[in-house]
C-alpha atoms as a PDB file:
ATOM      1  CA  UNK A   1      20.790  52.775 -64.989  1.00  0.00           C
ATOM      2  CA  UNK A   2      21.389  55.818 -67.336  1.00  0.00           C
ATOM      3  CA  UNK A   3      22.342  53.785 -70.382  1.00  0.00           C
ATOM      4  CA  UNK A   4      19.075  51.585 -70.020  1.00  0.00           C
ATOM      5  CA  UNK A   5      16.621  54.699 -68.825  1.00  0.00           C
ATOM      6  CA  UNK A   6      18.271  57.078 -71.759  1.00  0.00           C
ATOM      7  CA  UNK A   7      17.055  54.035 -75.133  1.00  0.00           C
ATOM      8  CA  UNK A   8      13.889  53.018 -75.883  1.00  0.00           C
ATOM      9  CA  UNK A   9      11.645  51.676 -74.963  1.00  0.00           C
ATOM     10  CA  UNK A  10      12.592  52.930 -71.239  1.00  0.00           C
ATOM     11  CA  UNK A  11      12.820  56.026 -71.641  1.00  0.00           C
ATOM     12  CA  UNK A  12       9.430  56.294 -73.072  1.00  0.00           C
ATOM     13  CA  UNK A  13       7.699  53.411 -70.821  1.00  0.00           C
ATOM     14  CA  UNK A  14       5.149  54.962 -68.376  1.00  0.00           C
ATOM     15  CA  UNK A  15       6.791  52.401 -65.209  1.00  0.00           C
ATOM     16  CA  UNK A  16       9.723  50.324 -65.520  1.00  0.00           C
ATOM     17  CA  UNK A  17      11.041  48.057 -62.680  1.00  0.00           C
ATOM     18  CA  UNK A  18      14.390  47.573 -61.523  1.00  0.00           C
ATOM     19  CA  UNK A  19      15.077  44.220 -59.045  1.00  0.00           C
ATOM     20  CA  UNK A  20      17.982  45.298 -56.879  1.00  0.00           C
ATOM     21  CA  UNK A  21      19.404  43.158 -54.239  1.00  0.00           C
ATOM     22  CA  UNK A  22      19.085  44.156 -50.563  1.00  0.00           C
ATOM     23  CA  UNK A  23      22.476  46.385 -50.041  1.00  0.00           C
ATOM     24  CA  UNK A  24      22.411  49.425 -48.511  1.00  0.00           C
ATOM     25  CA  UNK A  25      22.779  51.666 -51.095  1.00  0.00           C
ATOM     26  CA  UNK A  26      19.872  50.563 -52.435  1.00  0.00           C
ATOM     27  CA  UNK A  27      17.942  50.650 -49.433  1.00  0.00           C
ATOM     28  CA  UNK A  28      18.041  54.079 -48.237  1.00  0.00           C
ATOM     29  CA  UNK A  29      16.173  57.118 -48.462  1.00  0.00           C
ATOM     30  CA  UNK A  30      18.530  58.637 -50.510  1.00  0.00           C
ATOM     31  CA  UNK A  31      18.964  55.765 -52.990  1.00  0.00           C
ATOM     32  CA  UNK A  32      15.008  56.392 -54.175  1.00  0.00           C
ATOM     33  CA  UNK A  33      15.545  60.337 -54.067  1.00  0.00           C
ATOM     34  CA  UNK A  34      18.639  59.881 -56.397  1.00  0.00           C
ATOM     35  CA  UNK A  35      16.167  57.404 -58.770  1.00  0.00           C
ATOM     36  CA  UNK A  36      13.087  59.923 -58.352  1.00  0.00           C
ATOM     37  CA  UNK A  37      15.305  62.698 -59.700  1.00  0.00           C
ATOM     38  CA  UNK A  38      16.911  61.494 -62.468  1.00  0.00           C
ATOM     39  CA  UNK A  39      14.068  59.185 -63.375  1.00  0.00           C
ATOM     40  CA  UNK A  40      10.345  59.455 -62.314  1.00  0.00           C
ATOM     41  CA  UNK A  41       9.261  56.198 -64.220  1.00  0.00           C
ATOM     42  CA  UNK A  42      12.057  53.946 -62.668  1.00  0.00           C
ATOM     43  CA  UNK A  43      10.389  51.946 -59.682  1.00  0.00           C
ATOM     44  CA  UNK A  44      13.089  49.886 -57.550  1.00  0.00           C
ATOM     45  CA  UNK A  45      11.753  46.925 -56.644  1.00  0.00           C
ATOM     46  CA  UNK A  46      13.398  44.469 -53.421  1.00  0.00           C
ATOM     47  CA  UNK A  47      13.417  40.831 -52.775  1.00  0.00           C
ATOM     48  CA  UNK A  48      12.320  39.605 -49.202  1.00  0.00           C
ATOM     49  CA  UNK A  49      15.552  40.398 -47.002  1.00  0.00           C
ATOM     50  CA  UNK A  50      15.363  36.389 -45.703  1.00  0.00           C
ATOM     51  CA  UNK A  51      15.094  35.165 -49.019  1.00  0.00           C
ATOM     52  CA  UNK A  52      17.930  34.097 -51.747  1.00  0.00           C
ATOM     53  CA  UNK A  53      17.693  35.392 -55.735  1.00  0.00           C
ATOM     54  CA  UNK A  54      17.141  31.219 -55.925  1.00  0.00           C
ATOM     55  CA  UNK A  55      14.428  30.664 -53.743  1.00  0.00           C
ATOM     56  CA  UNK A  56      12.464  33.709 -55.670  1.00  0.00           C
ATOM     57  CA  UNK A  57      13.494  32.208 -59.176  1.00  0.00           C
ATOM     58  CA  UNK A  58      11.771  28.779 -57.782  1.00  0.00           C
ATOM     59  CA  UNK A  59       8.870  30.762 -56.524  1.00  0.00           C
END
């Protein structure tokens, strides 16, 4: 995430949206206070739990 949120045109983009799958270090509190801290622009953004990366491809 800091090699992408550090070039442009990230670093300068007003939002930019990261698709992360549904582990749990990505689903905690503390995962988004770690991402609001080093980056207030990032937004994480998680598929349904019950769905597969291929079902929401073919969506």
């Amino acid at each position: 995430m800091n090699q992408v949120m550090t070039s442009e045109p990230y670093a300068s983009a007003r939002r930019v949206f990261w698709i992360v799958d549904n582990g749990a270090s990505h689903r905690n509190w503390a995962a988004t206070a770690r991402r609001n801290n080093a980056f207030s622009n990032a937004h994480m953004v998680h598929p349904p739990v019950h769905a597969s990366w291929l079902n929401q491809v073919e969506i």
